[in-house]
Protein backbone atom coordinates (compact mmCIF):
# COMPACT_ATOMS: atom_id res chain seq x y z
CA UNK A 1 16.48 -14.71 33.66
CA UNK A 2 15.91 -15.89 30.19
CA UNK A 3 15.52 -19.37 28.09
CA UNK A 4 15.40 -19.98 24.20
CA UNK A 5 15.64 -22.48 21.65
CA UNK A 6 15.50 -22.24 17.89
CA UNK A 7 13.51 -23.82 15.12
CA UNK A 8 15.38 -24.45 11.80
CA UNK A 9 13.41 -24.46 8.39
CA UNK A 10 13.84 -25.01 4.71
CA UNK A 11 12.57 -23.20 1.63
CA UNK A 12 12.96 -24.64 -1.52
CA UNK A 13 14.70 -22.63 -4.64
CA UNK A 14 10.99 -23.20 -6.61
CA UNK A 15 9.36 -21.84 -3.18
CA UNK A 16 11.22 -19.01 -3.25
CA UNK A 17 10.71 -18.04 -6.65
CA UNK A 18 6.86 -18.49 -6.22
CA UNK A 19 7.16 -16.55 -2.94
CA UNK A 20 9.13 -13.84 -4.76
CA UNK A 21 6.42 -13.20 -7.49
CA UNK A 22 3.28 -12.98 -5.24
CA UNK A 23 5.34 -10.15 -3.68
CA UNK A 24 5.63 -8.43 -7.19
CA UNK A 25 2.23 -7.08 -7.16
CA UNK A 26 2.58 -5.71 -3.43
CA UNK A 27 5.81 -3.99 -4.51
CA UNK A 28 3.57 -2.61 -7.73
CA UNK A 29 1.40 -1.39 -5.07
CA UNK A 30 3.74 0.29 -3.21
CA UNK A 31 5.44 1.40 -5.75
CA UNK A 32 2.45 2.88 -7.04
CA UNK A 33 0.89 4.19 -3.94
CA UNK A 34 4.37 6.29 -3.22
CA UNK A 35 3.50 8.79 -5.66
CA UNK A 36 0.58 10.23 -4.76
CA UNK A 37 2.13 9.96 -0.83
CA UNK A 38 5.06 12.22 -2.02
CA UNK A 39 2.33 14.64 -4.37
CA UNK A 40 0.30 15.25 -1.08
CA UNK A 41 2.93 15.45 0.79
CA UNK A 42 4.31 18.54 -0.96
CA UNK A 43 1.16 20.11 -1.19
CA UNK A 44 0.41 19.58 2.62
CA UNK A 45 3.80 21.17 3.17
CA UNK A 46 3.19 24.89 1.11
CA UNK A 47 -0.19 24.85 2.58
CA UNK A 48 0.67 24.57 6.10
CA UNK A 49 3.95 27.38 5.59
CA UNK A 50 1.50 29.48 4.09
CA UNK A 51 -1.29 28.96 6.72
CA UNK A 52 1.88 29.56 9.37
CA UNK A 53 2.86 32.94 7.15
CA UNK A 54 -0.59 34.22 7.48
CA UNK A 55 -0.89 33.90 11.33
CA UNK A 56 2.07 35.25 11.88
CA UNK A 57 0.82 37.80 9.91
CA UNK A 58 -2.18 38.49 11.73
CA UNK A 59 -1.45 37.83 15.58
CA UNK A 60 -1.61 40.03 17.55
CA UNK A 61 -0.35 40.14 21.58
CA UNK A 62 -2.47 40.70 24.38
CA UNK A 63 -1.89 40.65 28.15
CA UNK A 64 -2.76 37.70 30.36
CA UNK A 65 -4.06 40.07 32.80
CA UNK A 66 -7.15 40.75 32.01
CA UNK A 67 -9.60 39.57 28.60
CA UNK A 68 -10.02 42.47 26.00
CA UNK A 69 -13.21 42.42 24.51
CA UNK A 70 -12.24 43.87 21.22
CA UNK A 71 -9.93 41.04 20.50
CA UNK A 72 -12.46 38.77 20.43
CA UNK A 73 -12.45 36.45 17.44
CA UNK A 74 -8.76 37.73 16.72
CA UNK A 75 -5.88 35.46 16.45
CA UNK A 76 -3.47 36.51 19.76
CA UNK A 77 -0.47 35.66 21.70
CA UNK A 78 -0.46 35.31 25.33
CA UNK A 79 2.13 34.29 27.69
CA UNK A 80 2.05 33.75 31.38
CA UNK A 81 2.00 31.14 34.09
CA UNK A 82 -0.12 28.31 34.25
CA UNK A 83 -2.34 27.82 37.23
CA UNK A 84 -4.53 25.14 38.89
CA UNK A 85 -7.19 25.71 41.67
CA UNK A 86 -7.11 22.64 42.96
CA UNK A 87 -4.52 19.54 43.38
CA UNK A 88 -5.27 16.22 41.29
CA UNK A 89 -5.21 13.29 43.10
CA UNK A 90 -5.37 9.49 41.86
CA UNK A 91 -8.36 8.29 44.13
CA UNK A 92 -7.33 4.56 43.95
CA UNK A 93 -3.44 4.76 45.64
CA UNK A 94 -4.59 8.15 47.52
CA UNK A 95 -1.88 9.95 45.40
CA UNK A 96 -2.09 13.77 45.15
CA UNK A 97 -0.23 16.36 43.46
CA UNK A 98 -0.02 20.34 42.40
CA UNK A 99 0.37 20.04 38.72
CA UNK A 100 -1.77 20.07 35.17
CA UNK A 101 -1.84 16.60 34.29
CA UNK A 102 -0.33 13.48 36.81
CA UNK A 103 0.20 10.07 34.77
CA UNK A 104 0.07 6.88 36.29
CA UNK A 105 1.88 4.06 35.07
CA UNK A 106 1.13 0.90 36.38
CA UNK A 107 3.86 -2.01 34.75
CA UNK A 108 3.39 -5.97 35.48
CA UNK A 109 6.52 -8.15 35.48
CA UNK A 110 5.76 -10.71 32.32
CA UNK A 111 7.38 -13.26 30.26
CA UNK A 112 8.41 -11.55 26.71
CA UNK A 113 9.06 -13.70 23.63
CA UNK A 114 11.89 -12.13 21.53
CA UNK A 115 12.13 -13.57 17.68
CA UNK A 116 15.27 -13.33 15.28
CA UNK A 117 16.55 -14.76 12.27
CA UNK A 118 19.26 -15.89 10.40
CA UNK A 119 19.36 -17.31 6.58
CA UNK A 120 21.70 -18.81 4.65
CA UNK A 121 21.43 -19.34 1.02
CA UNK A 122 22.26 -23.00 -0.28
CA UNK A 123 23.59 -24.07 -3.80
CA UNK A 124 21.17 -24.78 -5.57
CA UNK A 125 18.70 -21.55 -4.85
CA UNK A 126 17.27 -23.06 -1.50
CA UNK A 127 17.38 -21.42 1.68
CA UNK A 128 18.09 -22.42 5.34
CA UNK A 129 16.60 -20.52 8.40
CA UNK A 130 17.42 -20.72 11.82
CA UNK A 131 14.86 -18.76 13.72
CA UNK A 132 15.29 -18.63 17.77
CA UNK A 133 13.18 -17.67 20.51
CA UNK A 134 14.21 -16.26 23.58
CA UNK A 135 11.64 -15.38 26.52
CA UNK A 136 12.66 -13.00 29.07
CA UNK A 137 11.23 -11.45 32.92
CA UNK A 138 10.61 -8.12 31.98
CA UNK A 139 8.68 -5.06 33.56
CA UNK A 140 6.34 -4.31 30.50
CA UNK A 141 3.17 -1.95 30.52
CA UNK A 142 -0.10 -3.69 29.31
CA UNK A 143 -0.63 -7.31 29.50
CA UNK A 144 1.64 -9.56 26.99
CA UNK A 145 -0.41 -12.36 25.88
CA UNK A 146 1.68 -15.19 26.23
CA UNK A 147 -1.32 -17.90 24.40
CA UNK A 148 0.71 -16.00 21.18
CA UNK A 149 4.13 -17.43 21.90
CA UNK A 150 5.68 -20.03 20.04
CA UNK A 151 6.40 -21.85 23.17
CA UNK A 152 3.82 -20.84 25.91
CA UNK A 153 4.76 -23.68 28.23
CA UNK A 154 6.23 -22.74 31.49
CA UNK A 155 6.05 -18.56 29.98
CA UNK A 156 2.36 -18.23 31.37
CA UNK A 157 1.39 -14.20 31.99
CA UNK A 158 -1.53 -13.85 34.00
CA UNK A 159 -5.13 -13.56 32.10
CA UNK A 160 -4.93 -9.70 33.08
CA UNK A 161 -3.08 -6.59 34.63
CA UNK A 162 -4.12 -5.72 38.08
CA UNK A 163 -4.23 -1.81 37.55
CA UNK A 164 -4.05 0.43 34.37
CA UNK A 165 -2.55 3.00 33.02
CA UNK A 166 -3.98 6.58 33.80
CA UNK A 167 -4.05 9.86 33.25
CA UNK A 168 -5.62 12.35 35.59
CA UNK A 169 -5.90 15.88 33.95
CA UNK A 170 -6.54 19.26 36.16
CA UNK A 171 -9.51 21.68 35.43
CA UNK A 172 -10.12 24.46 35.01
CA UNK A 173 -6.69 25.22 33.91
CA UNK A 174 -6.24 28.94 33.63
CA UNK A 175 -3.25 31.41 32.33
CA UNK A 176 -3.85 34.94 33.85
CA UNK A 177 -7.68 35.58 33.45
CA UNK A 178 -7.54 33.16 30.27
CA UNK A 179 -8.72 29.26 31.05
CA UNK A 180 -7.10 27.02 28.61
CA UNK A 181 -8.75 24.69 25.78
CA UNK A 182 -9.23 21.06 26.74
CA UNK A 183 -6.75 21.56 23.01
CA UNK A 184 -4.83 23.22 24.56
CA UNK A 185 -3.83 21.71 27.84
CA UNK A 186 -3.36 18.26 25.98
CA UNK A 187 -0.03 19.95 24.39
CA UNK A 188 1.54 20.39 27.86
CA UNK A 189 3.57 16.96 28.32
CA UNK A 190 7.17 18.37 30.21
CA UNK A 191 6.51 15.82 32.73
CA UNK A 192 8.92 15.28 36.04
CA UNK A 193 9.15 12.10 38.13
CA UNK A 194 6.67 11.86 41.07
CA UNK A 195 8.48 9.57 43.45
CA UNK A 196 5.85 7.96 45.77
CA UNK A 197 6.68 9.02 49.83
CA UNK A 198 8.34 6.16 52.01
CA UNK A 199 4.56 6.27 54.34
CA UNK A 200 2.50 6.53 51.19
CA UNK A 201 1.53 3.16 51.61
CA UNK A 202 0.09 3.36 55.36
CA UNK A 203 -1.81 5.95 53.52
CA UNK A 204 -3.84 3.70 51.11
CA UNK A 205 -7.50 2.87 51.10
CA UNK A 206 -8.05 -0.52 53.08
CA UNK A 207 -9.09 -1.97 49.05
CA UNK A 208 -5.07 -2.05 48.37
CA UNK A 209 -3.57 -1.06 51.92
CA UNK A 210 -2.28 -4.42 52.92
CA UNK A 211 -0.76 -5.88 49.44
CA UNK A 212 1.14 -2.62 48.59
CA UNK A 213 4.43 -1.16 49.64
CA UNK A 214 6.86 1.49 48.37
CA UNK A 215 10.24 0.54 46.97
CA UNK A 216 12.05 3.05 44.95
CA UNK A 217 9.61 5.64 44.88
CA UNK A 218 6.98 3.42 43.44
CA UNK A 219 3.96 1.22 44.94
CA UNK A 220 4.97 -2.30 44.69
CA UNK A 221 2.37 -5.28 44.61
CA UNK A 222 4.14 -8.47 45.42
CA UNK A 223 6.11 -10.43 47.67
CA UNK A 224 9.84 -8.89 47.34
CA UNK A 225 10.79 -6.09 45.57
CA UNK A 226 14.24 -7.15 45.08
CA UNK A 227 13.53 -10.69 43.72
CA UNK A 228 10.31 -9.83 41.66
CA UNK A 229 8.22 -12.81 40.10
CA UNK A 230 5.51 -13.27 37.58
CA UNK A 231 2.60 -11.24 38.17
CA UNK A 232 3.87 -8.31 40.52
CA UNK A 233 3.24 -5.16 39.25
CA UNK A 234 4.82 -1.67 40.11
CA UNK A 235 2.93 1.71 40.45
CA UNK A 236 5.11 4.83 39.07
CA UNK A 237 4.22 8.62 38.74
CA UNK A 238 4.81 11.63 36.86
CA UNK A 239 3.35 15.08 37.20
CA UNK A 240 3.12 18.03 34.50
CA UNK A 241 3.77 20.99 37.24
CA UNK A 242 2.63 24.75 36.67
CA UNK A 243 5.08 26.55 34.81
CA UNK A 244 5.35 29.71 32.08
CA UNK A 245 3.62 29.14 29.36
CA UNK A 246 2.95 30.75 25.31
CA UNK A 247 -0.27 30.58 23.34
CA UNK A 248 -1.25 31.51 20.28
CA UNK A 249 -5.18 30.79 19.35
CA UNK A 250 -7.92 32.72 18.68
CA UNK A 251 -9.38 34.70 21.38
CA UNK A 252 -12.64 33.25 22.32
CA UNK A 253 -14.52 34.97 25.40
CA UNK A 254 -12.31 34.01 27.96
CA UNK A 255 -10.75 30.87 26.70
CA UNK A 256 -9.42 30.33 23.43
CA UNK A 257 -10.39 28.05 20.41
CA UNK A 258 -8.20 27.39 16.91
CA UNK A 259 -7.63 29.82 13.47
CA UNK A 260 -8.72 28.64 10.70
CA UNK A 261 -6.18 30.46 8.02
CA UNK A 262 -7.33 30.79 4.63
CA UNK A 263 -4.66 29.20 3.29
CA UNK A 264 -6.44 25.81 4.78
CA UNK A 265 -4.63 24.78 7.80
CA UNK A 266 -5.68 25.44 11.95
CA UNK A 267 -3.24 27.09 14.02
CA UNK A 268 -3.18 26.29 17.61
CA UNK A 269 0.20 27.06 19.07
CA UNK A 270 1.36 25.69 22.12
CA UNK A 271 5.33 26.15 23.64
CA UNK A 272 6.44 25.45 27.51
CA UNK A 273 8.09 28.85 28.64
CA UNK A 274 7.95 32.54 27.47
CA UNK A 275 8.22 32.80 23.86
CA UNK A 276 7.13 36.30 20.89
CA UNK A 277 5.21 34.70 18.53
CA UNK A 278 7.61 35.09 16.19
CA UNK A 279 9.68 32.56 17.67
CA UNK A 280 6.59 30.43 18.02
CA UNK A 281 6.06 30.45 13.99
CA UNK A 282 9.43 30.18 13.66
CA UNK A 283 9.02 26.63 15.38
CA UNK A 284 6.44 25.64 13.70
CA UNK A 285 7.64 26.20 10.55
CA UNK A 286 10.79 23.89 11.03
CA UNK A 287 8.54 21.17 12.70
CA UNK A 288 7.08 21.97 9.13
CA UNK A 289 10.12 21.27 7.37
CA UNK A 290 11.09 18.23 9.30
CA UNK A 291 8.16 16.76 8.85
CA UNK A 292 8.21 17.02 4.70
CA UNK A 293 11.57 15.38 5.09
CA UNK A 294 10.19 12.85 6.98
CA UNK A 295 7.16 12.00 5.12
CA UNK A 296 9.68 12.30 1.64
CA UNK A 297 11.73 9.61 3.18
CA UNK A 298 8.82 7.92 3.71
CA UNK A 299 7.94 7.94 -0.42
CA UNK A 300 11.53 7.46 -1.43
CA UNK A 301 11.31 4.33 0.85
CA UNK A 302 8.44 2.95 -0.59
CA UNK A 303 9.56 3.64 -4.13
CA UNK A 304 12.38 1.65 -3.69
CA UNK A 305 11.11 -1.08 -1.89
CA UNK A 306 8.64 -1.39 -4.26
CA UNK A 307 11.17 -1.27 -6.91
CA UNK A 308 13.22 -3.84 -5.90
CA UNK A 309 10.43 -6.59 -4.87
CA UNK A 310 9.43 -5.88 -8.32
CA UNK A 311 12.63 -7.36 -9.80
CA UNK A 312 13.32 -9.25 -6.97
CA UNK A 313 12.41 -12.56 -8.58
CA UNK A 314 15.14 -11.95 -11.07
CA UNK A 315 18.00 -12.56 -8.01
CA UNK A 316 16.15 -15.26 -6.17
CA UNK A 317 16.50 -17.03 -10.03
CA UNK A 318 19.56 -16.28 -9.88
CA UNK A 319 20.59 -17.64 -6.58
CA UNK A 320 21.05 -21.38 -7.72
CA UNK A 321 24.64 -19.76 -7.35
CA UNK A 322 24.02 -17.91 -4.19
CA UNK A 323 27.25 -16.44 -4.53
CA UNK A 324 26.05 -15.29 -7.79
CA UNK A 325 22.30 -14.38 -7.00
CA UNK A 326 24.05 -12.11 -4.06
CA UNK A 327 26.01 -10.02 -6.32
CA UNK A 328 22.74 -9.78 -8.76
CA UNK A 329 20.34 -9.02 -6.05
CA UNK A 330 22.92 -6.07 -5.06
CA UNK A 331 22.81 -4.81 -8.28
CA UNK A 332 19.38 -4.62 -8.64
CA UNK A 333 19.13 -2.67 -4.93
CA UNK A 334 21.23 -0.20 -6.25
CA UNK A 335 19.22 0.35 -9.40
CA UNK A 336 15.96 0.46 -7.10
CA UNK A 337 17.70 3.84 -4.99
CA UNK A 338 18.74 5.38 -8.04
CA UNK A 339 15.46 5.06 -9.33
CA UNK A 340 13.86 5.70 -6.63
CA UNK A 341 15.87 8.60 -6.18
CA UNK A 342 15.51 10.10 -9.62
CA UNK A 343 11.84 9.48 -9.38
CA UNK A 344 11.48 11.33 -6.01
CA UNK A 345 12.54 14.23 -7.67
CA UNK A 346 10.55 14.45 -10.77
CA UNK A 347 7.57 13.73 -8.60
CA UNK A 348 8.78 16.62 -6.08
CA UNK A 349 9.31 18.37 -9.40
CA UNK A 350 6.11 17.88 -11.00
CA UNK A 351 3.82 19.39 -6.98
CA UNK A 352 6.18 22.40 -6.90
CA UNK A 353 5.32 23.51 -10.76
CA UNK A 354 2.16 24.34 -9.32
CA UNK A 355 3.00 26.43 -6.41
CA UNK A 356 6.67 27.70 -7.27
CA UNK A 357 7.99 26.69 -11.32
CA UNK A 358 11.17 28.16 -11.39
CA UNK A 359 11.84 25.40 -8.43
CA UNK A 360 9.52 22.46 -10.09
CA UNK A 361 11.41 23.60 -13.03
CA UNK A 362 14.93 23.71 -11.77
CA UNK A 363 14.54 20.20 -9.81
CA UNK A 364 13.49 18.57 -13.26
CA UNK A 365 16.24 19.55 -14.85
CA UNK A 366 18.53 18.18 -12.09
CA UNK A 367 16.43 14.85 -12.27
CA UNK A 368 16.70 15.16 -16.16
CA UNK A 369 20.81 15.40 -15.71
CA UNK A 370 20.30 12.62 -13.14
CA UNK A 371 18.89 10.10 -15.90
CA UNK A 372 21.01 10.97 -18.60
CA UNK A 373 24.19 10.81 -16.21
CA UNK A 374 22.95 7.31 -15.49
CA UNK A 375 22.54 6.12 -18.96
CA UNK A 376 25.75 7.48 -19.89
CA UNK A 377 27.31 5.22 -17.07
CA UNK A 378 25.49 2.01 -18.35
CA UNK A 379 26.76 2.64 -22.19
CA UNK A 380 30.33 3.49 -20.82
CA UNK A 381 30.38 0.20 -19.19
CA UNK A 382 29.12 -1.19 -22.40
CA UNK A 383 31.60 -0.15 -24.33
CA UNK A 384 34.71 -1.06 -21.65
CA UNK A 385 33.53 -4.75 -21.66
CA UNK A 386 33.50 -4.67 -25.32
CA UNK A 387 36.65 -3.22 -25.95
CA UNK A 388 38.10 -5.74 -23.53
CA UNK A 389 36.37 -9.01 -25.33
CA UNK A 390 39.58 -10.72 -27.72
CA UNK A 391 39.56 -10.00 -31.07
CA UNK A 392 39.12 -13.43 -33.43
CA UNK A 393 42.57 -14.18 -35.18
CA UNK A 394 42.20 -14.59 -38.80
């Protein structure tokens, strides 16, 4: 079930162009600010394939079996399976299970306000939004204050969630004669569903015994599970069971504690299954390489954004003709990405001339052909439109 309405506002073409020139200096901040981003960003990436390149280097495997005293201090690989000694159990709902970790998710059925917009440019440079609000019953974790919505009559939420969110983590947690880092066992999260049994609930402490039952494979708190209203809440479980795992750490008594490589990063390898640590590296050097890509998108994103609320005010001028203004502002987004683009480069350029220059070498010359490419555009056009002007009679 859901309701909504919409609000419609005005913004004058004088407002606009105000609005548009405050946001110049965030876009010079941006703009700014995306350089050094994209700088570290490089560095950060060499330094962590070179850390990775030296561990790889330098592990060495050891049996789960049994703890060899002279590889203490050494960086080693060990695979086997996990192990608990003892079940975990979530005290409150009597809830027990063989596994590392068992997560609780308790969820409260809630209003939720959902916002969007739609604006239409006027002649004359104004603007005309139409915003609407639509509220929903949803099953949301965490309580949604509903004091915050534009129209909080008759979408009350209740001042607070009845249970929480939890997570209830096994220990010791051991692999062979090895007990895993508190470091460690946070990077198991291969979780399963833990349905809750149909007699759970007979099973509860007397605190919640008679206001809980089980629908679906979860505790429900409310009247009817099929017709839910404001304020019920469900109780839902998932457990992270004993399985095969790989490590690679250094070798600390009987547990195991991070490498420090030289090359500046800590290596602390964790992978679900049985994996050389070869293949583990291997992994973690193309989480490496998705991550530079990421965090480049990232800079390239803020170099154009900032580019283009830079010269932004120039199109919201120019939309006393919004037909005009439209085409303009285009233009000026695709000068921001080629920019942006070129500039991504040179600045990719300019990290790797430390580490690698025949690369930082080779990607300014492709950013050098990219801005002479693009100049030679711009006079070509130049020159079209003035060979097709009329020439005077005389």
């Amino acid at each position: 079930m859901s309701d909504s309405f919409s609000v419609v506002s005005s913004e004058s073409w004088f407002s606009r162009i105000v609005g548009s020139i405050k946001s110049v200096l965030f876009g010079l901040f941006l703009f700014i600010v995306a350089f050094p981003v994209m700088y570290w960003n490089e560095g950060r990436a060499v330094r962590t394939a070179k850390s990775l390149t030296e561990g790889l280097g330098a592990v060495a495997p050891v049996s789960a079996d049994s703890v060899d005293p002279a590889r203490e201090g050494k960086l080693v690989h060990v695979s086997g399976a996990v192990k608990t000694t003892a079940a975990i159990t979530d005290d409150e709902f009597a809830v027990s299970a063989q596994g590392v970790k068992l997560f609780r998710t308790a969820e409260m059925y809630q209003w939720k306000e959902h916002e969007s917009k739609e604006t239409r440019k006027k002649i004359g440079g104004g603007t005309e939004t139409v915003t609407t609000y639509e509220y929903h019953k949803e099953w949301a974790s965490g309580r949604i204050d509903s004091s915050n919505f534009k129209k909080p009559e008759g979408h009350h939420n209740p001042e607070a969630s009845p249970y929480e969110s939890k997570t209830f983590t096994a220990n010791p947690v051991t692999v062979g004669a090895f007990t895993m880092s508190d470091e460690q066992v946070a990077q198991l999260t291969d979780s399963e569903a833990l349905p809750v049994e149909a007699g759970a609930a007979e099973k509860l402490p007397a605190a919640v015994k008679g206001k809980v039952k089980v629908n679906d494979g979860k505790f429900y708190i409310g009247e009817d599970a099929a017709s839910p209203q404001i304020g019920d809440s469900r109780i839902s479980y998932r457990v992270v069971k004993p399985a095969t795992v790989s490590l690679v750490a250094v070798q600390k008594a009987s547990t195991f504690a991070p490498y420090q490589a030289k090359a500046g990063d800590v290596i602390l390898l964790v992978e679900a299954g049985t994996h050389t640590a070869a293949e583990m590296f291997k992994t973690a050097q193309d989480r490496n390489a998705i991550l530079t890509w990421i965090l480049r998108f990232v800079g390239f994103f803020m170099m154009f954004l900032g580019l283009f609320m830079v010269f932004r005010p120039i199109a919201v001028m120019a939309d006393i003709l919004p037909l005009f203004g439209t085409a303009l502002s285009a233009g000026i987004g695709l000068f921001a990405f080629l920019g942006a683009v070129v500039l991504s480069v040179v600045t990719i350029a300019v990290a790797w001339l430390v580490v690698r220059p025949v690369l930082g070498v080779a990607l300014l010359v492709v950013a050098a052909a990219g801005i002479f490419g693009l100049i030679k555009v711009g006079r070509g056009r130049k020159a079209v439109r003035a060979a097709a002007k009329p020439v005077p009679a005389t």
